[in-house]
N, C-alpha and C. Protein backbone atom coordinates (compact mmCIF):
# COMPACT_ATOMS: atom_id res chain seq x y z
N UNK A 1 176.92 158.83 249.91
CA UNK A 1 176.23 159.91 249.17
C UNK A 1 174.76 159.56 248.96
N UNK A 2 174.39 158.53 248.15
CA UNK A 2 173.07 157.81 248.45
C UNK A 2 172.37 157.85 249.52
N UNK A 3 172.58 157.35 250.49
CA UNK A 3 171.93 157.52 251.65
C UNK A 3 171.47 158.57 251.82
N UNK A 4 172.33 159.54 252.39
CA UNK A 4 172.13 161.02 252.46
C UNK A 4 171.15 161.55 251.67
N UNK A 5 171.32 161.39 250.09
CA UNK A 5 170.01 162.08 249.65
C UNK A 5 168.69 161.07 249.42
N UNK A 6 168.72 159.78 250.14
CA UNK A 6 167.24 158.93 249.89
C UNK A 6 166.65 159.92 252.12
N UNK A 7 167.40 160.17 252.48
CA UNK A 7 167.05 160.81 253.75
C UNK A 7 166.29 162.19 253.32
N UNK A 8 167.45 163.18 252.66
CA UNK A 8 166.22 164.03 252.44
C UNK A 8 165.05 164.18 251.80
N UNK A 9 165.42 163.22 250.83
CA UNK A 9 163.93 163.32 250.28
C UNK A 9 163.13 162.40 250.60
N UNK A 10 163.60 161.82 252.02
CA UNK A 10 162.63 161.18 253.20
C UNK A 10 161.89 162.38 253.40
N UNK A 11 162.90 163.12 254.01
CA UNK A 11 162.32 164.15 255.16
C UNK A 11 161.25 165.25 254.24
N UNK A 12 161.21 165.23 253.41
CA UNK A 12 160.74 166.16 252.33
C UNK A 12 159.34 165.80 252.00
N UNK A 13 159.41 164.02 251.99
CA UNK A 13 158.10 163.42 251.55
C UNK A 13 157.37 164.40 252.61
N UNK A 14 157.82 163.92 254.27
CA UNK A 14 157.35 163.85 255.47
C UNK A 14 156.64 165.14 255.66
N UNK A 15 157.65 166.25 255.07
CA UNK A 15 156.77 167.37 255.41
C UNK A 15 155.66 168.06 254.41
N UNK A 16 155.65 167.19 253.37
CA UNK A 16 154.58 167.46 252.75
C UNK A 16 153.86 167.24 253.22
N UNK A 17 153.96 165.61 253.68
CA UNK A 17 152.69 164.64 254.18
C UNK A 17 151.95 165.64 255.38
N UNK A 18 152.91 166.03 256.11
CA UNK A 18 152.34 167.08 257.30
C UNK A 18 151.65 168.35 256.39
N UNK A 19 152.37 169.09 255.86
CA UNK A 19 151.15 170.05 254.94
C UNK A 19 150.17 170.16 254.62
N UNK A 20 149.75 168.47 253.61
CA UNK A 20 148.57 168.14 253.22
C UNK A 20 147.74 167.79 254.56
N UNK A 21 148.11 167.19 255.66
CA UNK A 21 147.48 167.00 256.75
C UNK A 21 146.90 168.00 257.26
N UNK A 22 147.23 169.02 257.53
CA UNK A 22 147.04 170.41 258.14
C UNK A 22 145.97 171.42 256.80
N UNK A 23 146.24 171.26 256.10
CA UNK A 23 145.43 171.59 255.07
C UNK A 23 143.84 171.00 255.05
N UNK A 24 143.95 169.83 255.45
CA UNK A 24 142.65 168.69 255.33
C UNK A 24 142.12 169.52 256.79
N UNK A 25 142.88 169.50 258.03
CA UNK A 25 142.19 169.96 259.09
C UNK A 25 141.36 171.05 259.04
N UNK A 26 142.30 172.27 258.63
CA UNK A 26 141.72 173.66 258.13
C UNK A 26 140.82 173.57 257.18
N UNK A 27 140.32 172.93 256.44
CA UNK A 27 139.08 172.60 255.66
C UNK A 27 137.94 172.20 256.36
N UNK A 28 138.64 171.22 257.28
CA UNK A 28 137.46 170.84 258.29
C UNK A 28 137.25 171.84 258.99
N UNK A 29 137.89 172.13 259.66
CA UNK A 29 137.22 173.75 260.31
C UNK A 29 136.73 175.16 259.76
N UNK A 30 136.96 175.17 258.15
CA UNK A 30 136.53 175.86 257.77
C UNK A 30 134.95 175.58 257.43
N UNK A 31 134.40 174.33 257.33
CA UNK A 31 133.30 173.18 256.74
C UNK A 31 132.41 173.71 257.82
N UNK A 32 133.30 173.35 258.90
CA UNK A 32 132.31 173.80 260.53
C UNK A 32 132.11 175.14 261.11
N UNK A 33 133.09 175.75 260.13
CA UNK A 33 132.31 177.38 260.58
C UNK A 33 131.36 178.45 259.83
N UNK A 34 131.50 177.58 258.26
CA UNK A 34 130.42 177.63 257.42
C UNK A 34 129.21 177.21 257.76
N UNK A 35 128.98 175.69 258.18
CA UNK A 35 127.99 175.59 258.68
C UNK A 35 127.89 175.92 259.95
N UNK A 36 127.88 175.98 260.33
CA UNK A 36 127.51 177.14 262.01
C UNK A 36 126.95 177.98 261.77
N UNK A 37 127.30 178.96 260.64
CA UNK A 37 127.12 180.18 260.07
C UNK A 37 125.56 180.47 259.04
N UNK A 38 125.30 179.44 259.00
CA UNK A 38 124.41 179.22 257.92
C UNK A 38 122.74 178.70 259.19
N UNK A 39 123.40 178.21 260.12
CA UNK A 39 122.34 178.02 261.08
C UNK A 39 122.45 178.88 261.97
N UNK A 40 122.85 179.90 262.17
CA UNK A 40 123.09 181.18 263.12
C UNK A 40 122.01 182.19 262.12
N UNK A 41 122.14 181.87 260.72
CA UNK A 41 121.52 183.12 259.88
C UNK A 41 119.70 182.11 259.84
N UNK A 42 119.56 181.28 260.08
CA UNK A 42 118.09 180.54 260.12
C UNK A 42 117.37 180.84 261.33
């Protein structure tokens, strides 16, 4: 029984960890299309 639930809330950490990852990316690309945007208007 243990096992089983130290696994899912393996798998649970994991896909947060992927969330927050993907979140950080889309920031970065949002960072870079702001600035793009800001030297397109100069």
């Amino acid at each position: 029984m243990n096992e089983e639930k130290i696994k899912i809330i393996n798998i649970n950490e994991n896909e947060e960890a992927k969330q927050v990852q993907n979140l950080i990316i889309l920031a970065k690309v949002e960072l870079r299309l702001m600035n793009r945007e800001k030297k397109e208007i100069k």
